[in-house]
C-alpha atoms as a PDB file:
ATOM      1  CA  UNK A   1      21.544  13.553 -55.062  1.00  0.00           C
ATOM      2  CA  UNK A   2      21.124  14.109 -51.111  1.00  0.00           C
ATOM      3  CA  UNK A   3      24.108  14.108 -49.280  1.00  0.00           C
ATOM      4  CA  UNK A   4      24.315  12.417 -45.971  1.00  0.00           C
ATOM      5  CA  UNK A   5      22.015  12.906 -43.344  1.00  0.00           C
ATOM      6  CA  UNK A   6      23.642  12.674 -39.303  1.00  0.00           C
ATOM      7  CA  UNK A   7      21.422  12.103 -36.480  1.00  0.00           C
ATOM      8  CA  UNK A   8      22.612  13.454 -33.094  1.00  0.00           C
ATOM      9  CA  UNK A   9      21.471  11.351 -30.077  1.00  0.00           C
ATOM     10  CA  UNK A  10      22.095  11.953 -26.557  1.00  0.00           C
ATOM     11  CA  UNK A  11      26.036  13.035 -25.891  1.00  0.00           C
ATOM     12  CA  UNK A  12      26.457  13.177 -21.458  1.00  0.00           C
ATOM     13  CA  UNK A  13      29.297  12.267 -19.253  1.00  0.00           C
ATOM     14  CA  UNK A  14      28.753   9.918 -16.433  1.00  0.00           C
ATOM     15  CA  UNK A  15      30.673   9.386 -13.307  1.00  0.00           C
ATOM     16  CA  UNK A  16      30.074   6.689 -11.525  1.00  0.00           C
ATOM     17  CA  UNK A  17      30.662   6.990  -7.119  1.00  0.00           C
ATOM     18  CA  UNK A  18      30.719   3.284  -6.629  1.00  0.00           C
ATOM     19  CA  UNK A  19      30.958   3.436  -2.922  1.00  0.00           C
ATOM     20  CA  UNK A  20      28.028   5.510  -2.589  1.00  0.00           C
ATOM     21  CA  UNK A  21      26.203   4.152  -5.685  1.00  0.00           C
ATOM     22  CA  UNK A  22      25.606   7.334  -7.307  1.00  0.00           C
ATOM     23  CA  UNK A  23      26.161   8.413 -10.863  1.00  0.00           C
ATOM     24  CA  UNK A  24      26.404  11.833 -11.810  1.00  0.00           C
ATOM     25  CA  UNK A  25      25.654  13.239 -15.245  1.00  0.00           C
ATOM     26  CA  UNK A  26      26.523  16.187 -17.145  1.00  0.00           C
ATOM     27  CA  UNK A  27      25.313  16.822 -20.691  1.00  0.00           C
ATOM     28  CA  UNK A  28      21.698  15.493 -21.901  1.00  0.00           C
ATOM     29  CA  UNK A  29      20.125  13.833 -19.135  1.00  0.00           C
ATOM     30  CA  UNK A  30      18.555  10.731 -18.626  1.00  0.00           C
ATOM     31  CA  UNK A  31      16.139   9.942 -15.386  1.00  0.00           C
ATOM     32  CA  UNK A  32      12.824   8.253 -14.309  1.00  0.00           C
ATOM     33  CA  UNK A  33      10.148  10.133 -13.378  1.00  0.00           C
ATOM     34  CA  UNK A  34       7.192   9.083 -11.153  1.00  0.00           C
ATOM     35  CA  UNK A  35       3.618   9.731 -11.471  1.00  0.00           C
ATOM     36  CA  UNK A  36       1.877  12.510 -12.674  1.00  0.00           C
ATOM     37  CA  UNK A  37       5.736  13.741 -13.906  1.00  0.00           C
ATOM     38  CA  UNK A  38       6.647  13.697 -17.862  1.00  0.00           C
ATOM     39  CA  UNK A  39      10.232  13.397 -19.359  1.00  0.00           C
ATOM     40  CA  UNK A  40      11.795  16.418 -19.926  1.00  0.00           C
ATOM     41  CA  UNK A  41      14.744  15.810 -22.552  1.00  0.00           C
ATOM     42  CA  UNK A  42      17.290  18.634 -22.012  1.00  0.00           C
ATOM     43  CA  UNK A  43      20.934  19.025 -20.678  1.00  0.00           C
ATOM     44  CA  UNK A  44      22.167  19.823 -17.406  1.00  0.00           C
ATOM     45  CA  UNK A  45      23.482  17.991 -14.232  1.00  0.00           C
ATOM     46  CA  UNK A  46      22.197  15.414 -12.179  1.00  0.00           C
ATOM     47  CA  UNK A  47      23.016  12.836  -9.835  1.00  0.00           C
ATOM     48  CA  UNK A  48      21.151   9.555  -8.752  1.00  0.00           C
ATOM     49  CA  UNK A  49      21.421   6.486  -7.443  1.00  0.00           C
ATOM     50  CA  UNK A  50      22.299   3.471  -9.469  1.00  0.00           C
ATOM     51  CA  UNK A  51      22.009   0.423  -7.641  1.00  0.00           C
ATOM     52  CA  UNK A  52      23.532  -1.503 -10.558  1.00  0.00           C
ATOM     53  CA  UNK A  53      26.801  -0.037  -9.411  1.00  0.00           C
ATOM     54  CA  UNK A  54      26.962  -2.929  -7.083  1.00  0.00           C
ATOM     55  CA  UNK A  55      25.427  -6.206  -8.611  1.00  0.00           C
ATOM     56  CA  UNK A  56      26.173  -8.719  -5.642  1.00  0.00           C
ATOM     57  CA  UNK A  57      23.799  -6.673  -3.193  1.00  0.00           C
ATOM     58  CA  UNK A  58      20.262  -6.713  -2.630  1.00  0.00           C
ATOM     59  CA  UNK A  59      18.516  -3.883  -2.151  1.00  0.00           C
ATOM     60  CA  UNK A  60      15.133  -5.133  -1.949  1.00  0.00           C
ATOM     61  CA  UNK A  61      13.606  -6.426   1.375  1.00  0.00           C
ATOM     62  CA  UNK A  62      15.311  -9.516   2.226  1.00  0.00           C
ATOM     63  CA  UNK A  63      12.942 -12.423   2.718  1.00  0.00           C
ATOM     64  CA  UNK A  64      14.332 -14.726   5.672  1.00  0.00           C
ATOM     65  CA  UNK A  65      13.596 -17.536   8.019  1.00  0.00           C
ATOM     66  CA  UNK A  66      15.540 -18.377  11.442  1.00  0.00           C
ATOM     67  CA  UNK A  67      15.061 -22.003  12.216  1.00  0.00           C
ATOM     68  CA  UNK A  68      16.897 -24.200  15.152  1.00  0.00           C
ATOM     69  CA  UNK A  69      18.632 -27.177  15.395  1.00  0.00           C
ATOM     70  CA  UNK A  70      19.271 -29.762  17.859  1.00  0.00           C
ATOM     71  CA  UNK A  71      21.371 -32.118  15.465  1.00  0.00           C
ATOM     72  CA  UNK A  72      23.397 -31.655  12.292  1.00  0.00           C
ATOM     73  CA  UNK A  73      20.911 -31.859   9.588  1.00  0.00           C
ATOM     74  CA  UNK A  74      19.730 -32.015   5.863  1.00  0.00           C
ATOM     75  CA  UNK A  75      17.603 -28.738   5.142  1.00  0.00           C
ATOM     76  CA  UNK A  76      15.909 -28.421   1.673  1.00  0.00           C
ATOM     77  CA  UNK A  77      13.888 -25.329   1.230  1.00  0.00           C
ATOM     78  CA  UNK A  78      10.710 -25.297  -1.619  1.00  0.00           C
ATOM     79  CA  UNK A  79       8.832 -22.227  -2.942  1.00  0.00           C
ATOM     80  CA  UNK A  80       5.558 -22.883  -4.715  1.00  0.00           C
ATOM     81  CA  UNK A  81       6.721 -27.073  -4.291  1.00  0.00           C
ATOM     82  CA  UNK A  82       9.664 -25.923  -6.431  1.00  0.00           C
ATOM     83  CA  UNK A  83      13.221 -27.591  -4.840  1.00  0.00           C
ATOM     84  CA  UNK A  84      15.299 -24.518  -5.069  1.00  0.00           C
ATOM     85  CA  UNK A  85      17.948 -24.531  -2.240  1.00  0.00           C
ATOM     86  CA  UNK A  86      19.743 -27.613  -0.412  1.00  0.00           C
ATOM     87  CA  UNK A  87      21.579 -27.066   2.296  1.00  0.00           C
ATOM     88  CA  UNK A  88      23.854 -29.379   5.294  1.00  0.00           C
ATOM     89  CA  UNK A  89      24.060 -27.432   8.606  1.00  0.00           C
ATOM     90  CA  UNK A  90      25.429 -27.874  11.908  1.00  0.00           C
ATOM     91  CA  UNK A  91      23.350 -28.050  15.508  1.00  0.00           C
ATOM     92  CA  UNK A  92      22.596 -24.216  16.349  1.00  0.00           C
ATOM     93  CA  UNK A  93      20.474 -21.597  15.154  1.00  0.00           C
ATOM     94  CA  UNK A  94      20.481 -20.517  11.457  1.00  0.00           C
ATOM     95  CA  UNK A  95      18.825 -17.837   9.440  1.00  0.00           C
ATOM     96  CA  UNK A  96      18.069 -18.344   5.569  1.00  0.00           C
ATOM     97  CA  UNK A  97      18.794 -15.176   3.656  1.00  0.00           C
ATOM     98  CA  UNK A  98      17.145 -14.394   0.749  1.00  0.00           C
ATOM     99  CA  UNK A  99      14.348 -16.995  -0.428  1.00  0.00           C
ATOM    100  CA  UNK A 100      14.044 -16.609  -4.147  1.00  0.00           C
ATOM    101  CA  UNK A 101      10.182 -15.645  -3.417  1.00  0.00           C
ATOM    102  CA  UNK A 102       8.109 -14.353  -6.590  1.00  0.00           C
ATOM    103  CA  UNK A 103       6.518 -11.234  -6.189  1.00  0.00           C
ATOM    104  CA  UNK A 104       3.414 -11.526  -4.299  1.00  0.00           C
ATOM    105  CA  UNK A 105       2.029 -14.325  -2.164  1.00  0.00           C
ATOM    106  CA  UNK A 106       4.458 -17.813  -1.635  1.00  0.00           C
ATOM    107  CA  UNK A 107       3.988 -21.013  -0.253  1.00  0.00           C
ATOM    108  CA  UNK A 108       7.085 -21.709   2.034  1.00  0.00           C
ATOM    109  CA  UNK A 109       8.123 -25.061   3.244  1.00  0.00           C
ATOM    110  CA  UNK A 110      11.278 -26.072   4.678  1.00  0.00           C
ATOM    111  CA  UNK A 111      11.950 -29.701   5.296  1.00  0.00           C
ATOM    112  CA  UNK A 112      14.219 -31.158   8.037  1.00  0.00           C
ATOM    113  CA  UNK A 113      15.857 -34.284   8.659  1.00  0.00           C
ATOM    114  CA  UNK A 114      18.622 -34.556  11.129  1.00  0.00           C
ATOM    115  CA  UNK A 115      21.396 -37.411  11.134  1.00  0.00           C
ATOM    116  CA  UNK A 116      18.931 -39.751  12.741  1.00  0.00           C
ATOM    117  CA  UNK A 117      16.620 -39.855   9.533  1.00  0.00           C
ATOM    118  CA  UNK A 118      13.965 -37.715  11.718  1.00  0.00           C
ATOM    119  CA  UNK A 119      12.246 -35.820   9.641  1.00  0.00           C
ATOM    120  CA  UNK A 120      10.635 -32.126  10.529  1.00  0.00           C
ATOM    121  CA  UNK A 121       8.444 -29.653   8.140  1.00  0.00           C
ATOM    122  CA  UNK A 122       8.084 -25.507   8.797  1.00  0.00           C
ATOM    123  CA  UNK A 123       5.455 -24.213   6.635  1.00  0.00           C
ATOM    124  CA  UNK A 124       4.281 -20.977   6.039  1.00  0.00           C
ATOM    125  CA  UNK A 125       3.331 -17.719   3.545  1.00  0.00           C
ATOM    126  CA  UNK A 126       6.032 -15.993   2.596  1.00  0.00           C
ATOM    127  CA  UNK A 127       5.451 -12.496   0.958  1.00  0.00           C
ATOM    128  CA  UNK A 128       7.685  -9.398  -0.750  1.00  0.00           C
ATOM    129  CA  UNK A 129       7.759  -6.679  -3.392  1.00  0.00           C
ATOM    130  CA  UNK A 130      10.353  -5.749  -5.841  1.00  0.00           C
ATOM    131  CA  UNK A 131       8.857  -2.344  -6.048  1.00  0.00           C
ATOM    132  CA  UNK A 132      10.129  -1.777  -2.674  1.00  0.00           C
ATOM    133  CA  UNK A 133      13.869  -0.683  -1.320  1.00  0.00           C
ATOM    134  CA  UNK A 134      14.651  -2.324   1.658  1.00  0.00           C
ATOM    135  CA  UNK A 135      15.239  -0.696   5.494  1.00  0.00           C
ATOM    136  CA  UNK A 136      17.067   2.165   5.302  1.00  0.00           C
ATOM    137  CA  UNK A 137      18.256   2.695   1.541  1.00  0.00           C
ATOM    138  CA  UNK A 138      17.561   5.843  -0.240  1.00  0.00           C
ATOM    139  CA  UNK A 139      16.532   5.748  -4.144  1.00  0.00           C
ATOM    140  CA  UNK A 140      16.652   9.506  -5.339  1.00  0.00           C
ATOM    141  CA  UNK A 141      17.047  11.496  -8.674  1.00  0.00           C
ATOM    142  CA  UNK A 142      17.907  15.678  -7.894  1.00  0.00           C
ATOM    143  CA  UNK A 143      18.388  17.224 -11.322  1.00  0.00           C
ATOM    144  CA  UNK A 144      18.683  20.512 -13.298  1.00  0.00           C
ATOM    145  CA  UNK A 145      19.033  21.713 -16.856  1.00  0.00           C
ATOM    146  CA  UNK A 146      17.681  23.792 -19.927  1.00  0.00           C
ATOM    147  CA  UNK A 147      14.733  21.422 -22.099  1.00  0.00           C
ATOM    148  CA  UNK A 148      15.503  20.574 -25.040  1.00  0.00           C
ATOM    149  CA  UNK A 149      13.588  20.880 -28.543  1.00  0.00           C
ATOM    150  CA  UNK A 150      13.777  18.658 -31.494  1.00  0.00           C
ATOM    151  CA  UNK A 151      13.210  20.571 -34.593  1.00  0.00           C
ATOM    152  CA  UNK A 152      13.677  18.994 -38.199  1.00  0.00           C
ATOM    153  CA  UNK A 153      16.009  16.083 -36.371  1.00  0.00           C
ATOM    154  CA  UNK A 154      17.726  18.730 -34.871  1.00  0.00           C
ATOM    155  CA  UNK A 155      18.186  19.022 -31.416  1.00  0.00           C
ATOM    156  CA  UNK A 156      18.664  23.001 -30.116  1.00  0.00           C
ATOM    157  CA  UNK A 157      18.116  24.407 -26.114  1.00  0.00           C
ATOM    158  CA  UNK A 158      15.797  26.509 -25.048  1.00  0.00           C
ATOM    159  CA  UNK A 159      17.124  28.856 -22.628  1.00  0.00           C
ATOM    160  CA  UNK A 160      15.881  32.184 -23.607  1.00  0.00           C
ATOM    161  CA  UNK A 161      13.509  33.677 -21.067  1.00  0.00           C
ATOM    162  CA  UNK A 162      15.176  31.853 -18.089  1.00  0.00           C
ATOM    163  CA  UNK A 163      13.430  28.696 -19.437  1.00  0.00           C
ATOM    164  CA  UNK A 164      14.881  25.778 -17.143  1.00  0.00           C
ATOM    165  CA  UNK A 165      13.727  22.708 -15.667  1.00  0.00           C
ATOM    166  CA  UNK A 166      14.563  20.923 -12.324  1.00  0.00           C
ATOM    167  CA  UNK A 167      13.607  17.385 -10.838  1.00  0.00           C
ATOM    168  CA  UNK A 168      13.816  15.704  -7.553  1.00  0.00           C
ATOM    169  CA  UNK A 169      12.603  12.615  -6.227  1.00  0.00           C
ATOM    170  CA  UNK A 170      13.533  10.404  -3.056  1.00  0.00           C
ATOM    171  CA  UNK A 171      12.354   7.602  -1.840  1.00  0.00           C
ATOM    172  CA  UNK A 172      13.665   5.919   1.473  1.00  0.00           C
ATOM    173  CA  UNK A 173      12.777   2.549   3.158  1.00  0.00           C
ATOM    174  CA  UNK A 174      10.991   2.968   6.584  1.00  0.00           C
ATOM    175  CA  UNK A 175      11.157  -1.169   7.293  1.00  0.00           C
ATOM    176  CA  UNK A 176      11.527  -3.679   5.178  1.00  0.00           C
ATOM    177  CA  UNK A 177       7.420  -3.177   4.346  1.00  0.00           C
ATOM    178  CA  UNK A 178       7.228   0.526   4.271  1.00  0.00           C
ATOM    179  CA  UNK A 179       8.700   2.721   1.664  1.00  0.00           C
ATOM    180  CA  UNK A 180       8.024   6.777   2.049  1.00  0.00           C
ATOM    181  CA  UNK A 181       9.003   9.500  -0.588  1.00  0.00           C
ATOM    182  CA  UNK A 182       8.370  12.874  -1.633  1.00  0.00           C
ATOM    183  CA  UNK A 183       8.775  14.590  -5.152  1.00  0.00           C
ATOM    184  CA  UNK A 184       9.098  18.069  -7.051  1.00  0.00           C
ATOM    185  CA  UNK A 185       9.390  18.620 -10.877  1.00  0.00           C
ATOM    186  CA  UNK A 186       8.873  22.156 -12.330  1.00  0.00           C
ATOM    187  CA  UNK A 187       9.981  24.725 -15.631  1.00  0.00           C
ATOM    188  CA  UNK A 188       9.174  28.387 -15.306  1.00  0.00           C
ATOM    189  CA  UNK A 189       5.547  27.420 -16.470  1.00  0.00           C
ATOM    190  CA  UNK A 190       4.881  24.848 -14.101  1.00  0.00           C
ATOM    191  CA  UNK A 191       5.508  23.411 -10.552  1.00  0.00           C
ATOM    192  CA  UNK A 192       4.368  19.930  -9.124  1.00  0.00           C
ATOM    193  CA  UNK A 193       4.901  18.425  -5.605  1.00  0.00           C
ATOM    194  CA  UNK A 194       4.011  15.163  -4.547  1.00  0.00           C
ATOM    195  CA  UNK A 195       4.238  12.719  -1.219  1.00  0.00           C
ATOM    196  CA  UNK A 196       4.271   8.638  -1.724  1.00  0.00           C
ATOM    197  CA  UNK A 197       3.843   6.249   0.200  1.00  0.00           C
ATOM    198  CA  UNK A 198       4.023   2.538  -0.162  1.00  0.00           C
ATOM    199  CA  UNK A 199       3.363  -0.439   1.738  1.00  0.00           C
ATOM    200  CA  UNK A 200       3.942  -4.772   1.335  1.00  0.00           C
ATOM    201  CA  UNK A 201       1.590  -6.779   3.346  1.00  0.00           C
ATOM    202  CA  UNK A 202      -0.211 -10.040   2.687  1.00  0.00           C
ATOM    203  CA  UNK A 203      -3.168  -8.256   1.132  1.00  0.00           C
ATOM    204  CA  UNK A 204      -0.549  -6.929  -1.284  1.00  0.00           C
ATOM    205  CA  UNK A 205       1.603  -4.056  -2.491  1.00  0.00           C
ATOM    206  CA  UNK A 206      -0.556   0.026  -1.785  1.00  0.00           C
ATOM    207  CA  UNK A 207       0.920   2.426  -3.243  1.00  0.00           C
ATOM    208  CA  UNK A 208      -0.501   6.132  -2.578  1.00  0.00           C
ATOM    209  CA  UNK A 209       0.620   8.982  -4.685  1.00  0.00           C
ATOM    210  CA  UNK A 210      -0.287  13.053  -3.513  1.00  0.00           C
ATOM    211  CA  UNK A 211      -0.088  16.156  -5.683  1.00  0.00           C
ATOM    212  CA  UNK A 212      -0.174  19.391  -6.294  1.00  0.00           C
ATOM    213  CA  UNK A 213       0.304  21.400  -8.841  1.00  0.00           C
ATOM    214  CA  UNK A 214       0.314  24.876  -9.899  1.00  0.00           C
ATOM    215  CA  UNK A 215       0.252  25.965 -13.514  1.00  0.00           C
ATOM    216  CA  UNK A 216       0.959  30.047 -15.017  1.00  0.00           C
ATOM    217  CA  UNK A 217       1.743  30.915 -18.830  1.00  0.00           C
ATOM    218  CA  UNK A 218       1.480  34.647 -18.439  1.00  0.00           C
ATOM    219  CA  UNK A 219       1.799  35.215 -22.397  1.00  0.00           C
ATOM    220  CA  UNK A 220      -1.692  33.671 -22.953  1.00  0.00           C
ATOM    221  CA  UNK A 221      -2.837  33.384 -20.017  1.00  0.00           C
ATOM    222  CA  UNK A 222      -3.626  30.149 -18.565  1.00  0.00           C
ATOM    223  CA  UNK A 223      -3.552  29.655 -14.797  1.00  0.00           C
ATOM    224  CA  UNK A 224      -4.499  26.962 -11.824  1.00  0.00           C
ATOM    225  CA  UNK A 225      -3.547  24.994  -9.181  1.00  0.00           C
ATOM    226  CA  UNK A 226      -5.204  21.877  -8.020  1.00  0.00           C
ATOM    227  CA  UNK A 227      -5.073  18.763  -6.288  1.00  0.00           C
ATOM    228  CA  UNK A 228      -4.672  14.853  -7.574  1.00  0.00           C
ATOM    229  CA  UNK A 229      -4.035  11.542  -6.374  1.00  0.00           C
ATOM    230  CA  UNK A 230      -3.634   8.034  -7.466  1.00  0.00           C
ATOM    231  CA  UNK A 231      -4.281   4.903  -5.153  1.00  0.00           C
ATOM    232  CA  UNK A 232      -3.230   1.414  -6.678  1.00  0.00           C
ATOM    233  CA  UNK A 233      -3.009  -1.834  -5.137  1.00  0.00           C
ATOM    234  CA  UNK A 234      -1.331  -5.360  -6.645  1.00  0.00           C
ATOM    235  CA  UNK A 235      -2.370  -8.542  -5.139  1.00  0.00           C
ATOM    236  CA  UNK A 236      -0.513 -11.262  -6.665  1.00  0.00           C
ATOM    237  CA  UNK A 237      -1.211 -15.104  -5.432  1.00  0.00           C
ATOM    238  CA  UNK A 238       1.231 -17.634  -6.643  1.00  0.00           C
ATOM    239  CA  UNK A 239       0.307 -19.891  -3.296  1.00  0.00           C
ATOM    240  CA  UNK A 240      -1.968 -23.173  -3.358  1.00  0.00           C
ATOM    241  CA  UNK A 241      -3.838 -25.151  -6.150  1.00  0.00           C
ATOM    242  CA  UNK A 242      -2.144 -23.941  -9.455  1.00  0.00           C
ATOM    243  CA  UNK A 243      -5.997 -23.914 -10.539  1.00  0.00           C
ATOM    244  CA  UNK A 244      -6.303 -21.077  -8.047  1.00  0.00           C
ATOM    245  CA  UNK A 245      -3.702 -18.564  -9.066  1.00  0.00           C
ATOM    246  CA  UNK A 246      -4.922 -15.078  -9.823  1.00  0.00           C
ATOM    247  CA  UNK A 247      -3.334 -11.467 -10.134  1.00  0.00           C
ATOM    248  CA  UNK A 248      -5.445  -8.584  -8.886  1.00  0.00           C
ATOM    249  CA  UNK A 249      -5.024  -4.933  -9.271  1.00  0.00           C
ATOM    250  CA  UNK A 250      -6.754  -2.278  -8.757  1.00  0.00           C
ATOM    251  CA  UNK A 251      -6.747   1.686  -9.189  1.00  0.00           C
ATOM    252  CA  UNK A 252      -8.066   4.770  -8.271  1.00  0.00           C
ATOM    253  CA  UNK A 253      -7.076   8.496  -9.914  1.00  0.00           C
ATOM    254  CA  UNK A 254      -8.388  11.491  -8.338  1.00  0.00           C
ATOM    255  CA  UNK A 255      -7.834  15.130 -10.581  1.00  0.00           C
ATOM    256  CA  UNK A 256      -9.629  17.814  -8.451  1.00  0.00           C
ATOM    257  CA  UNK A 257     -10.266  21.292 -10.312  1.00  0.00           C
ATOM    258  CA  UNK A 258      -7.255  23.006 -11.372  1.00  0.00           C
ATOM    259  CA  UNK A 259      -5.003  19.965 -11.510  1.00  0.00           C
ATOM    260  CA  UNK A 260      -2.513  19.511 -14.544  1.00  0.00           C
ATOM    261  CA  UNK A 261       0.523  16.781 -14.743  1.00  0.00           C
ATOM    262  CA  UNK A 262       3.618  17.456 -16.053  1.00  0.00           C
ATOM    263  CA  UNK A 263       3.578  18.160 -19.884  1.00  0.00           C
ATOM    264  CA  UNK A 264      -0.110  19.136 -19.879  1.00  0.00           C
ATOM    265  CA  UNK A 265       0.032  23.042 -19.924  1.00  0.00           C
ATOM    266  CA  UNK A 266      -3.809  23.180 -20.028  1.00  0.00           C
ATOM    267  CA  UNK A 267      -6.089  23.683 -16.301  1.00  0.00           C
ATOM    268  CA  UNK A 268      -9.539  21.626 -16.440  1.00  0.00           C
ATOM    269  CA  UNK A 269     -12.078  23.093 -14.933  1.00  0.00           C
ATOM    270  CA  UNK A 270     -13.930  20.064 -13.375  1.00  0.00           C
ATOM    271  CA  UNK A 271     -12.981  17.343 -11.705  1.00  0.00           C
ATOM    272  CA  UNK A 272     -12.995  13.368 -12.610  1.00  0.00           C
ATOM    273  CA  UNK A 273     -12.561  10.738 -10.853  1.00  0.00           C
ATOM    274  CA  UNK A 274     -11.234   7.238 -12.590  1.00  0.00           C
ATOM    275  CA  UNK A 275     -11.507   3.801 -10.886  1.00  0.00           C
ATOM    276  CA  UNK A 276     -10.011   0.847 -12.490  1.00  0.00           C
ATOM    277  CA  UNK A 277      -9.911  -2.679 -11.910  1.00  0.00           C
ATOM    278  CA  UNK A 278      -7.901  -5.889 -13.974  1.00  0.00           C
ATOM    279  CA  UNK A 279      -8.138  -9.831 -12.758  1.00  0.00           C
ATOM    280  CA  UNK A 280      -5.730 -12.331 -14.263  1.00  0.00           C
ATOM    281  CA  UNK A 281      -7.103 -15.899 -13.359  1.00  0.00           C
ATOM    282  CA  UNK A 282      -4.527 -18.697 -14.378  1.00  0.00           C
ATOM    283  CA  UNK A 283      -6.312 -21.587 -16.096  1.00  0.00           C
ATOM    284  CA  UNK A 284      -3.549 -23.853 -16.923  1.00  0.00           C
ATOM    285  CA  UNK A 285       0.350 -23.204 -17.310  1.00  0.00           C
ATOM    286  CA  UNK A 286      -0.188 -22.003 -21.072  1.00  0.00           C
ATOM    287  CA  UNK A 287      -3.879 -20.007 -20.796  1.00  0.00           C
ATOM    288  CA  UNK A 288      -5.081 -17.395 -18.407  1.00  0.00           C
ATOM    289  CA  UNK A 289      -8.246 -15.157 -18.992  1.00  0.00           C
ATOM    290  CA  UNK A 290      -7.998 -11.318 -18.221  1.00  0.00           C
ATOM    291  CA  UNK A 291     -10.589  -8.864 -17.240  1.00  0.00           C
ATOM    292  CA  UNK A 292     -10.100  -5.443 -17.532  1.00  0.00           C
ATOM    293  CA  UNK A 293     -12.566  -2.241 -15.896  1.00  0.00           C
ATOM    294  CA  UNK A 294     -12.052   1.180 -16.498  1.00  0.00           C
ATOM    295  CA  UNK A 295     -14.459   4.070 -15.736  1.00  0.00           C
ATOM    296  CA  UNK A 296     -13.700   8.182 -15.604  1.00  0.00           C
ATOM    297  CA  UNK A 297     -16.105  10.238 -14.588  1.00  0.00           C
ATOM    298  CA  UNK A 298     -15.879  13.844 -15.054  1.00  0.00           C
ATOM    299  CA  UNK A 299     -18.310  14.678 -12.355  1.00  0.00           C
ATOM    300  CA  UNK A 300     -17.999  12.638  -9.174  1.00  0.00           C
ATOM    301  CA  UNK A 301     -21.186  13.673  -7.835  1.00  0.00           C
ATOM    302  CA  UNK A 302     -22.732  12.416 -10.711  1.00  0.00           C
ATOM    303  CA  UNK A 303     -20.686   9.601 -11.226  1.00  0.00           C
ATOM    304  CA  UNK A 304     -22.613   7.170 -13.448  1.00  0.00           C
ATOM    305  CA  UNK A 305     -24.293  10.171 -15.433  1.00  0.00           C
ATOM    306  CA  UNK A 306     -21.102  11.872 -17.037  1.00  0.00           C
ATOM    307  CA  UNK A 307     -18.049   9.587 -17.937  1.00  0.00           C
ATOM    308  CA  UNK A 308     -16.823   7.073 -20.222  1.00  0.00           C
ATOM    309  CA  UNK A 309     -16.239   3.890 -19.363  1.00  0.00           C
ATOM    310  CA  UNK A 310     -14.113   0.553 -21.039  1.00  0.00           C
ATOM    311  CA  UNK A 311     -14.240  -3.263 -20.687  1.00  0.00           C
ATOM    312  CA  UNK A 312     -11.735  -5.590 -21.822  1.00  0.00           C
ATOM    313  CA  UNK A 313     -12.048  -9.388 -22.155  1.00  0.00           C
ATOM    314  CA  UNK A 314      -8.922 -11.495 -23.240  1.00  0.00           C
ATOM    315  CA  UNK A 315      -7.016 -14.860 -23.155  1.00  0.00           C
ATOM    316  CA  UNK A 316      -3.295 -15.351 -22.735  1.00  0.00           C
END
């Protein structure tokens, strides 16, 4: 008869800065990672913000609209001709913090009447992205530790041959539209650097990704460095005729010669280059139909005459 069997899962310690919104961890860590990075499980220290710390503050973009008034008034505010905020102000000049806006495009309108029974109507497009931090917040991970292996549900570090891994990302708000970042994950087999950038506008959310990355395993081996990048944009429409609602996104992965991600400890040779493309028209409040492109091409000067491509059709 088998005796029992234990399972160890992660053991850290957390400490939690809740002034500064940063929580520091010692033992196995736990982190995001960006693109082109892979997890690394392993212990060590790290610290990173936690904006969960604080619950009653928004660090998103706020989305806001000053009006002025001449007389004490009734002011109801609707988003997508949904009622969601009544207010009674005084004569003067008020600003309206925080419209629950969905991601993407809004229809705004804000309807006045004073104490005469006057009535007044502001309309207009109203536009943000949770993906964003807003004006001047930082959002960073800085990490280090020894990976970890699970063998035969057991869980044992690697640290012979100076093995180690370290990870850093920050991203910081340039303007409540503009997000900029930079990134670094590497072992003692492999390094990768990256810039980001990211930008809200009413033609939707860009997001541009850089890297490079440089790749040696001495003991058999294998060597490059390369260049990659990754270009996606969301447009997301929840404005107008509820007929008319669609998402958009769309996607474009360079890999240049040399290029490996995190994780992959293999160099390719040739580059590929991977458009993609996915439409999500709303039909009715229960159905929408989905479209999905995907080509890779592992010659971009021959583009159409060496790749694989997929299409997917679908209803929701």
């Amino acid at each position: 008869m088998l005796g029992p069997i234990f399972f160890r899962q992660d053991v850290r310690f957390n400490y939690d800065d809740t002034k500064n919104l940063i929580r520091y961890q010692l033992g196995d860590l736990n982190y995001r990672v960006n693109q082109f990075q892979a997890f690394q499980a392993g212990a060590g220290f790290l610290a990173s913000t936690n904006f969960d710390l604080d619950p009653y503050r928004l660090f998103n973009p706020l989305s806001f609209k000053e009006i002025t008034l001449n007389t004490p008034s009734r002011v109801r505010v609707f988003i997508n001709n949904v009622l969601v905020q009544t207010l009674n102000l005084p004569t003067g000049r008020h600003r309206l913090d925080n419209l629950p806006l969905n991601e993407g495009i809004n229809d705004v309108r804000i309807e006045i009447q004073d104490n005469r029974g006057r009535r007044e109507e502001i309309n207009f497009k109203g536009t943000t992205s949770y993906s964003l931090i807003a004006d001047g917040v930082h959002d960073f991970t800085y990490g280090l530790g020894v990976p970890a292996l699970e063998q035969f549900s057991e869980r044992r570090y690697d640290s012979e041959d100076q093995k180690y891994f370290l990870v850093m990302n920050h991203l910081y708000g340039l303007g409540d539209r503009t997000n900029i970042g930079f990134g670094f994950m590497g072992d003692n087999w492999q390094k990768l650097a990256s810039l980001r950038y990211l930008h809200q506008s009413f033609l939707g959310l860009t997001d541009l990704n850089l890297s490079g990355s440089f790749l040696q395993k001495p003991n058999v081996g294998e060597k490059g460095s390369g260049l990659g990048a990754r270009l996606t944009h969301l447009f997301r429409d929840y404005s107008g005729d509820d007929r008319l609602l669609r998402n958009i996104d769309f996607g474009l992965e360079y890999l240049g010669p040399g290029f490996t991600s995190m994780g992959l400890l293999s160099a390719s040779d040739s580059a590929s280059l991977a458009p993609e493309l996915g439409v999500t028209q709303f039909l009715s409040d229960k159905l929408n139909a989905r479209l999905r492109v995907s080509y890779r091409s592992f010659s971009p000067l021959l583009f159409f005459l060496k790749g694989e491509g997929r299409l997917i059709v679908g209803f929701h």
